[in-house]
N, C-alpha and C. Protein backbone atom coordinates (compact mmCIF):
# COMPACT_ATOMS: atom_id res chain seq x y z
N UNK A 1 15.74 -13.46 20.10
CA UNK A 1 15.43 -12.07 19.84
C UNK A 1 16.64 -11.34 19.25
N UNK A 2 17.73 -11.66 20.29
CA UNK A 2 18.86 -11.05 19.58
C UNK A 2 19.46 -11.16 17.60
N UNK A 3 19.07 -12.57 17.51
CA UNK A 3 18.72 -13.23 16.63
C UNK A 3 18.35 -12.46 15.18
N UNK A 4 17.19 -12.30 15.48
CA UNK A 4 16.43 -11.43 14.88
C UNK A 4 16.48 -10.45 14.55
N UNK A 5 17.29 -9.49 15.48
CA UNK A 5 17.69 -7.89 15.29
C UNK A 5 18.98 -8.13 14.48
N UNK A 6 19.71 -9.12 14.64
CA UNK A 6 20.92 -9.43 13.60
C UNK A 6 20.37 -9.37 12.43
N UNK A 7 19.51 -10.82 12.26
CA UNK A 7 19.17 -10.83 11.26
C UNK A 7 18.37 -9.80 9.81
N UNK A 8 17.64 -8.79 10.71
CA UNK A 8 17.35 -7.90 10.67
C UNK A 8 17.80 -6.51 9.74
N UNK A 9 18.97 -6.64 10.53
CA UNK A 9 20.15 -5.79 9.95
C UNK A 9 21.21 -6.02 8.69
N UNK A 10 20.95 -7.44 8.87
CA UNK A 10 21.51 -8.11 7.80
C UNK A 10 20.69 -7.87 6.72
N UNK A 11 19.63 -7.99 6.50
CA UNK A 11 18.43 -7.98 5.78
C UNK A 11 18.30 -7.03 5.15
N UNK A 12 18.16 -5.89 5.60
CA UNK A 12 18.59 -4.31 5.42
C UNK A 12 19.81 -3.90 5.25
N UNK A 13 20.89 -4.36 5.30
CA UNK A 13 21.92 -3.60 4.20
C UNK A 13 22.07 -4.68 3.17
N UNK A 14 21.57 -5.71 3.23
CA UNK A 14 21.47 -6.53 1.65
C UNK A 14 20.81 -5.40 0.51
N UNK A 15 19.36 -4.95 1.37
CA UNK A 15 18.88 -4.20 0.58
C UNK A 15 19.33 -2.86 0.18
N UNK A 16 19.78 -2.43 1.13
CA UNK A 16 20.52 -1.05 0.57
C UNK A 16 21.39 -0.89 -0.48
N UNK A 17 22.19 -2.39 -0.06
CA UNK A 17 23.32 -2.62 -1.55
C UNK A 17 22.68 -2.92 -2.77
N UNK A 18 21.75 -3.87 -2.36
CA UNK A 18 20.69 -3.67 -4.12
C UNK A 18 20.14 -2.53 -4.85
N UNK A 19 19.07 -1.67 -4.17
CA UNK A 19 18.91 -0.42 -4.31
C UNK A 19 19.59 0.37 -5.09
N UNK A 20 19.99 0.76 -5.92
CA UNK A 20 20.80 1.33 -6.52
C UNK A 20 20.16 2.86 -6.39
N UNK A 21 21.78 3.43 -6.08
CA UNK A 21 21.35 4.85 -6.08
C UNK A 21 21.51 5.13 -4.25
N UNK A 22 21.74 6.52 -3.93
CA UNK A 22 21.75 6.71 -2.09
C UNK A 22 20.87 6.60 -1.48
N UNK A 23 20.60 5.66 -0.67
CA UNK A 23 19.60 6.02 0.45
C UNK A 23 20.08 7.16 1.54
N UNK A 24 19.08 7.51 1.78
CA UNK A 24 19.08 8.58 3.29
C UNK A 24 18.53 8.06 4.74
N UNK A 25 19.22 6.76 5.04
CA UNK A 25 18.80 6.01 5.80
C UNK A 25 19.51 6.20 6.83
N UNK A 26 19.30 6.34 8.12
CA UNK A 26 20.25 5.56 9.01
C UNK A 26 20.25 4.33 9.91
N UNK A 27 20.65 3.98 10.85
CA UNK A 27 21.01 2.59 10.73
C UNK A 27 19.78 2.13 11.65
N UNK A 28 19.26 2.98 12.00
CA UNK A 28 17.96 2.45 12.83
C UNK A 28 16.70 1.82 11.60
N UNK A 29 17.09 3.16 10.83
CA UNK A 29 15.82 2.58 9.69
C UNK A 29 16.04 1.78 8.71
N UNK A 30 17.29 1.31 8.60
CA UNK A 30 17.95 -0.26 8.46
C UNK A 30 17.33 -0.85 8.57
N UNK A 31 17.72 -1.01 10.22
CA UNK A 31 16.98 -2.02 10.85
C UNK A 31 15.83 -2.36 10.62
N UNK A 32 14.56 -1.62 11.15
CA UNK A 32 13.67 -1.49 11.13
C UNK A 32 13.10 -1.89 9.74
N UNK A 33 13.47 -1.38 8.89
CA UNK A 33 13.09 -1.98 7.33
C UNK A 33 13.40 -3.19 6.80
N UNK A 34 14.30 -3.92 7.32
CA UNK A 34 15.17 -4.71 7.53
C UNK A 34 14.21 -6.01 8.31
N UNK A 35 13.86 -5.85 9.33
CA UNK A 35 12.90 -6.22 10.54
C UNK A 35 11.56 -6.83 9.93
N UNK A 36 11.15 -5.99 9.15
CA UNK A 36 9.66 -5.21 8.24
C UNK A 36 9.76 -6.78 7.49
N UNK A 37 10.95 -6.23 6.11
CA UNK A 37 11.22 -7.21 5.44
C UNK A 37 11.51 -8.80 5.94
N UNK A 38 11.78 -8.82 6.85
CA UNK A 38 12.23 -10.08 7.26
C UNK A 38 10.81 -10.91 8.17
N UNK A 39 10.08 -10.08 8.43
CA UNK A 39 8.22 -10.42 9.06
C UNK A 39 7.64 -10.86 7.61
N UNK A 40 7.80 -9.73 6.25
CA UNK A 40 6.71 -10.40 5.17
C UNK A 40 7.86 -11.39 4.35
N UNK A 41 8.67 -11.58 4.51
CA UNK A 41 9.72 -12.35 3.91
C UNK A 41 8.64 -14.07 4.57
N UNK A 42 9.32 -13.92 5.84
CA UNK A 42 8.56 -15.01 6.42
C UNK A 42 7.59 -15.53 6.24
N UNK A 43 6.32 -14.83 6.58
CA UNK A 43 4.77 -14.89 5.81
C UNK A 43 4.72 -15.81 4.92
N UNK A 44 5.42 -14.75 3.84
CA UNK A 44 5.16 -15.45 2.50
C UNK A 44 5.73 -17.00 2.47
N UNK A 45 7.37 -17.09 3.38
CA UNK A 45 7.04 -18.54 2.99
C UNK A 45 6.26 -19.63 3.55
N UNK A 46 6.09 -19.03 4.92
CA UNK A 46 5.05 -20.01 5.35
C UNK A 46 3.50 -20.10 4.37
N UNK A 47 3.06 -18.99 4.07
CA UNK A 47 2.24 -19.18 3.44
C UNK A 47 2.62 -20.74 2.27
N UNK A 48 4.54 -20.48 1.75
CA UNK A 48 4.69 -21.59 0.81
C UNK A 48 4.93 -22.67 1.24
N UNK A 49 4.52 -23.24 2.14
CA UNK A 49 4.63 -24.64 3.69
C UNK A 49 6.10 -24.42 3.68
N UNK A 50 7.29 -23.33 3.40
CA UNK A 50 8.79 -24.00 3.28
C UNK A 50 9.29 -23.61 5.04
N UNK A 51 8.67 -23.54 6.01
CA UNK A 51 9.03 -23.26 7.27
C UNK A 51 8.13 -22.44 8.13
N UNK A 52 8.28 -22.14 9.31
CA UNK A 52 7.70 -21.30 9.89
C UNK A 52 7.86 -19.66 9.96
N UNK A 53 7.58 -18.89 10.07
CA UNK A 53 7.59 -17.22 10.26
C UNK A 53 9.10 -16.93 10.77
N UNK A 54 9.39 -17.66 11.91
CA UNK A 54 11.03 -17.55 12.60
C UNK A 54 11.75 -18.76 12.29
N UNK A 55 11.63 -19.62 11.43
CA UNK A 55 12.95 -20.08 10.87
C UNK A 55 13.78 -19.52 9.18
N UNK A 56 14.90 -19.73 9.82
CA UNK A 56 15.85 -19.27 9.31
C UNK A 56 15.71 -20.32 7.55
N UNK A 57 15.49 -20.01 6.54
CA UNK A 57 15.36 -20.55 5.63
C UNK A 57 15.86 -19.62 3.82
N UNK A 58 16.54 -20.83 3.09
CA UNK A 58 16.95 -19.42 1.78
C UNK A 58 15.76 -18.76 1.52
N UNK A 59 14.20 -19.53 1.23
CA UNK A 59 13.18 -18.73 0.24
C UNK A 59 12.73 -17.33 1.36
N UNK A 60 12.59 -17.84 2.45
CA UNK A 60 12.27 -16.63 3.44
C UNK A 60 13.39 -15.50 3.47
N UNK A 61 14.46 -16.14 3.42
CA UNK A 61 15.68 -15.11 3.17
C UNK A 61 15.57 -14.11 1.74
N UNK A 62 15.89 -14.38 0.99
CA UNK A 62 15.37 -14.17 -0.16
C UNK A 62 14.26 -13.54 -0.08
N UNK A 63 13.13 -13.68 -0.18
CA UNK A 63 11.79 -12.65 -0.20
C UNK A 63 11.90 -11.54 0.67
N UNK A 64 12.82 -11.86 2.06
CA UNK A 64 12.61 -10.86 2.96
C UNK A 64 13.49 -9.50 2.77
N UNK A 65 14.67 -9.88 1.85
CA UNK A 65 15.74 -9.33 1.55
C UNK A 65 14.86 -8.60 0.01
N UNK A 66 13.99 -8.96 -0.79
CA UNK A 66 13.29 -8.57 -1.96
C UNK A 66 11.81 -7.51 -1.37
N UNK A 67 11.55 -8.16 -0.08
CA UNK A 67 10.37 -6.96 0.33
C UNK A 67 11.03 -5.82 1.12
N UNK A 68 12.16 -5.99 1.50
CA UNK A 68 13.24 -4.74 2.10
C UNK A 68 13.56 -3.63 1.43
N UNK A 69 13.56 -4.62 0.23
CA UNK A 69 14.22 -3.68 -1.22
C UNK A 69 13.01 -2.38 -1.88
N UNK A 70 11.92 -3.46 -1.74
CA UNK A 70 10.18 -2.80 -1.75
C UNK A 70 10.37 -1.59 -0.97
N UNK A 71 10.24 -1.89 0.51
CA UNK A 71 10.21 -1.16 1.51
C UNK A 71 11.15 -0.20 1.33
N UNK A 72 12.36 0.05 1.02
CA UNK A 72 13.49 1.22 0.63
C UNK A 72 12.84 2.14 0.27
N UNK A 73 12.51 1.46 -1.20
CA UNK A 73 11.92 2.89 -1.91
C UNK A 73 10.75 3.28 -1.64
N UNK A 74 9.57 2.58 -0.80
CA UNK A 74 8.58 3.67 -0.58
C UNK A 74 9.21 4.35 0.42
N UNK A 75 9.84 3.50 1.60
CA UNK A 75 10.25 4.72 2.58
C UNK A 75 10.52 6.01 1.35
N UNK A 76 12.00 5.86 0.38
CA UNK A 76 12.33 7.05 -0.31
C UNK A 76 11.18 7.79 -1.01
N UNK A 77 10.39 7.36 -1.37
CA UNK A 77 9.00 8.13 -2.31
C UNK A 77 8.70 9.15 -1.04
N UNK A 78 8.41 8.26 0.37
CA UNK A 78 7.34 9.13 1.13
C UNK A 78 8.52 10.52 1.92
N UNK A 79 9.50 9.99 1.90
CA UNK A 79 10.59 11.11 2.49
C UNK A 79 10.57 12.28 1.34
N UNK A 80 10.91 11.68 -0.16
CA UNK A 80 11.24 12.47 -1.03
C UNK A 80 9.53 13.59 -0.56
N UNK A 81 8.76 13.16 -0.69
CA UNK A 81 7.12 13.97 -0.46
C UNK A 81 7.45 14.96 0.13
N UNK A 82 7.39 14.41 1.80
CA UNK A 82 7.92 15.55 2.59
C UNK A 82 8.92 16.47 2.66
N UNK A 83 9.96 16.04 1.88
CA UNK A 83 10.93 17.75 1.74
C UNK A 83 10.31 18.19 0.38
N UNK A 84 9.67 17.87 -0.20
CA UNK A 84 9.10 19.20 -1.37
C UNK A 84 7.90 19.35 -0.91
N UNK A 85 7.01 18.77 0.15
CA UNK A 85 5.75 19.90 0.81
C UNK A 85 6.50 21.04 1.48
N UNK A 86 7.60 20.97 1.98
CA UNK A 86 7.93 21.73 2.85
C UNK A 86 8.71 22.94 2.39
C-alpha cells in the first residue's frame, strides 16, 4: 500500500513536469491524480497481457504517467470553469 502511494506521487509530479505551463495543484491532488493515473495506467496494460493492475512494469509506467498528464488538464479545464462562474 505504502507502495503505491509512493508510487503514486511519483506518477504525479512526472506529470506535472510534463505539463507545461503552472499547475494549481497541491500535493494531495498530486497524489491523487497521480493514484488515478497509475489505476488506468495499469488497466490498460493488463488489458495488453504485459502484467497485472499492481505490478510494477515500464508500459504501465508509462501510460500511467501519460493518463496523469490527461488527468492534469481536465482537473485544470474544470477548476479554470469554476473561478469564472464565480
Amino acid at each position: 500500500m505504502i507502495g503505491f502511494l509512493v508510487a503514486g506521487l511519483i506518477i504525479g509530479a512526472l506529470a506535472r513536469l510534463i505539463k507545461p505551463g503552472k499547475q494549481n495543484l497541491g500535493l494531495l491532488a498530486t497524489l491523487l491524480l497521480g493514484l488515478v493515473g497509475s489505476i488506468i495506467g495499469g488497466l490498460i496494460a493488463q488489458f495488453f497481457h504485459t502484467g497485472g493492475i499492481f505490478e510494477l512494469n515500464v508500459l504501465g509506467f508509462v501510460l500511467a504517467v501519460i493518463a496523469a498528464v490527461l488527468l492534469i488538464g481536465v482537473a485544470e479545464s474544470v477548476a479554470g470553469r469554476r473561478r469564472v462562474t464565480r
